[in-house]
C-alpha atoms as a PDB file:
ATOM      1  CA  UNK A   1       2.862   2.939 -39.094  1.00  0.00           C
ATOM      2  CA  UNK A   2       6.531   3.982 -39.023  1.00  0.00           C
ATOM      3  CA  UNK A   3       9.457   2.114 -37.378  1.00  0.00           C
ATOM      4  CA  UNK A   4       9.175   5.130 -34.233  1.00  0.00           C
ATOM      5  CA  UNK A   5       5.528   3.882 -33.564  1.00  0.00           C
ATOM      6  CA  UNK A   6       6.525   0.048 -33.080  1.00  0.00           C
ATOM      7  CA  UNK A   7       8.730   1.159 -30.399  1.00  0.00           C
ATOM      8  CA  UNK A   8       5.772   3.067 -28.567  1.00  0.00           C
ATOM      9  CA  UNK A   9       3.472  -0.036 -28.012  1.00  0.00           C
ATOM     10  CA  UNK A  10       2.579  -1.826 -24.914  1.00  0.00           C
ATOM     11  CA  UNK A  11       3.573  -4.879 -26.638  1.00  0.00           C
ATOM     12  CA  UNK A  12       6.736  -3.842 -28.147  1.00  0.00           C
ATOM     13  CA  UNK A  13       7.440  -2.733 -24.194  1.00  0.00           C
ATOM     14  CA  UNK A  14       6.460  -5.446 -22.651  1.00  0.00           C
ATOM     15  CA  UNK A  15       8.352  -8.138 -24.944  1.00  0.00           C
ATOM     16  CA  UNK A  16      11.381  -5.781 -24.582  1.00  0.00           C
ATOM     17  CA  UNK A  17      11.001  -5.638 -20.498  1.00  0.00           C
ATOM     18  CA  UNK A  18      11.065  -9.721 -21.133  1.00  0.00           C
ATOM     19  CA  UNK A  19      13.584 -10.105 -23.073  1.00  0.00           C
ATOM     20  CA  UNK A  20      16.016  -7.473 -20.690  1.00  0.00           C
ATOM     21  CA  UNK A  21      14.446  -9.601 -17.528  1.00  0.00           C
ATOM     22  CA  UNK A  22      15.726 -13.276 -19.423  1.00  0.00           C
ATOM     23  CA  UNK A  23      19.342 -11.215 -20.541  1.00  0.00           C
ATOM     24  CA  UNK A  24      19.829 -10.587 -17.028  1.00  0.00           C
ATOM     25  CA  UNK A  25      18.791 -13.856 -15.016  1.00  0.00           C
ATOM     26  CA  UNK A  26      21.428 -15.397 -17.601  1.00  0.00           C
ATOM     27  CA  UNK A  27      24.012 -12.917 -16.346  1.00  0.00           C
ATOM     28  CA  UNK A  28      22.914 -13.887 -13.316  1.00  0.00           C
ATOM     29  CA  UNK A  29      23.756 -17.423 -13.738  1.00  0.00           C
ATOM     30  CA  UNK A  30      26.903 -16.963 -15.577  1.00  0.00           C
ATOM     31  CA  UNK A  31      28.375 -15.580 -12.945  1.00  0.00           C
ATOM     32  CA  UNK A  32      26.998 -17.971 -10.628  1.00  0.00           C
ATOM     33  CA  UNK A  33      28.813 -20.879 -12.038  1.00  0.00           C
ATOM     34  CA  UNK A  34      32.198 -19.311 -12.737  1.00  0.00           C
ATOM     35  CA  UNK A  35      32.701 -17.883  -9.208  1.00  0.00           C
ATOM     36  CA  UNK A  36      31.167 -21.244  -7.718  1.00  0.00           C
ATOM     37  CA  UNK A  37      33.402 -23.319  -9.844  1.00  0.00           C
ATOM     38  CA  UNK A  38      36.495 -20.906  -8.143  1.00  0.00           C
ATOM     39  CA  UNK A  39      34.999 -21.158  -4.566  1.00  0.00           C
ATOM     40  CA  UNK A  40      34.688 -25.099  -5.195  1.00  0.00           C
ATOM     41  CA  UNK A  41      38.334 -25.476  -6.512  1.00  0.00           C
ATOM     42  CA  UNK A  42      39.736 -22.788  -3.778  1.00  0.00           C
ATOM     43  CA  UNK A  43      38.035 -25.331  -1.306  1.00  0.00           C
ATOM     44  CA  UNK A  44      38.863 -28.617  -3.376  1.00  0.00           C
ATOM     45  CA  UNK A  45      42.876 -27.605  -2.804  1.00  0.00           C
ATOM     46  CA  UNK A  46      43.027 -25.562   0.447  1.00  0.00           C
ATOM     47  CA  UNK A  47      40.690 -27.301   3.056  1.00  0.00           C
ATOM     48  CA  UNK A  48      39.364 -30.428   1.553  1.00  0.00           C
ATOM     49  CA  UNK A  49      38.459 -32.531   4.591  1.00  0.00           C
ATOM     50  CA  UNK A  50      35.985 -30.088   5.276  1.00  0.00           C
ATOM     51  CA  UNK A  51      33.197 -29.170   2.504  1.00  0.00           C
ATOM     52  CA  UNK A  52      32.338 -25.473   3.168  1.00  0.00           C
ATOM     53  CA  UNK A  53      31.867 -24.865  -0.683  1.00  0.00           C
ATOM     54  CA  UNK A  54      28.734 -26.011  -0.870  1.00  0.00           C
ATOM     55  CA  UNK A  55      27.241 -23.243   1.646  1.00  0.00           C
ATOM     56  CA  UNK A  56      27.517 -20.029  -0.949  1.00  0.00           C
ATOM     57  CA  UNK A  57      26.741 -22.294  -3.198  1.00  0.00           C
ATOM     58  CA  UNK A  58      23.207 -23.406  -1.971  1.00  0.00           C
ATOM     59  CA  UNK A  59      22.315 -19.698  -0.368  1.00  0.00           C
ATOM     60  CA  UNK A  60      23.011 -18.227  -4.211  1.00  0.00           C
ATOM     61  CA  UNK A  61      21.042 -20.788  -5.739  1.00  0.00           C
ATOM     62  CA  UNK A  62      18.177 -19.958  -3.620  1.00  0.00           C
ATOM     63  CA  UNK A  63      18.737 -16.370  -4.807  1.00  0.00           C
ATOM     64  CA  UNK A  64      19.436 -17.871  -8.310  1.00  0.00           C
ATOM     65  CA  UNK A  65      16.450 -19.900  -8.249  1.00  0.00           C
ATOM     66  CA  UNK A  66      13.694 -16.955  -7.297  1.00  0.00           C
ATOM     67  CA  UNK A  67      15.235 -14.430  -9.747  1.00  0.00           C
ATOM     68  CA  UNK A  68      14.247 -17.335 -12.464  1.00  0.00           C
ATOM     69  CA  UNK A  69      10.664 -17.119 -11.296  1.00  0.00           C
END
């Protein structure tokens, strides 16, 4: 079997789709926490009587939390 054939397999596509479906739910999250961590200090030093960081911050986890299923 040459190196050509591997990539033609069911299994060789479906551990690839896997792999590309992991990659981007950690994109995902990546993302997640570095413009949360911004939206939490913008609110920690602008408005900090009132808490309205933790809004996008729930909703996107939501969103966070079905692209990991």
């Amino acid at each position: 079997m040459k190196h050509h054939d591997t990539l033609q397999t069911p299994a060789y596509r479906k551990a690839k789709k896997k792999v590309e479906a992991r990659f981007g739910f950690f994109v995902h999250l990546l993302v997640y926490i570095f413009v949360n961590t911004f939206l939490i200090a913008m609110n920690m030093i602008r408005s900090d009587d009132v808490i309205w960081s933790v809004w996008p911050l729930a909703g996107w986890g939501i969103g966070l939390l079905f692209h990991g299923l």
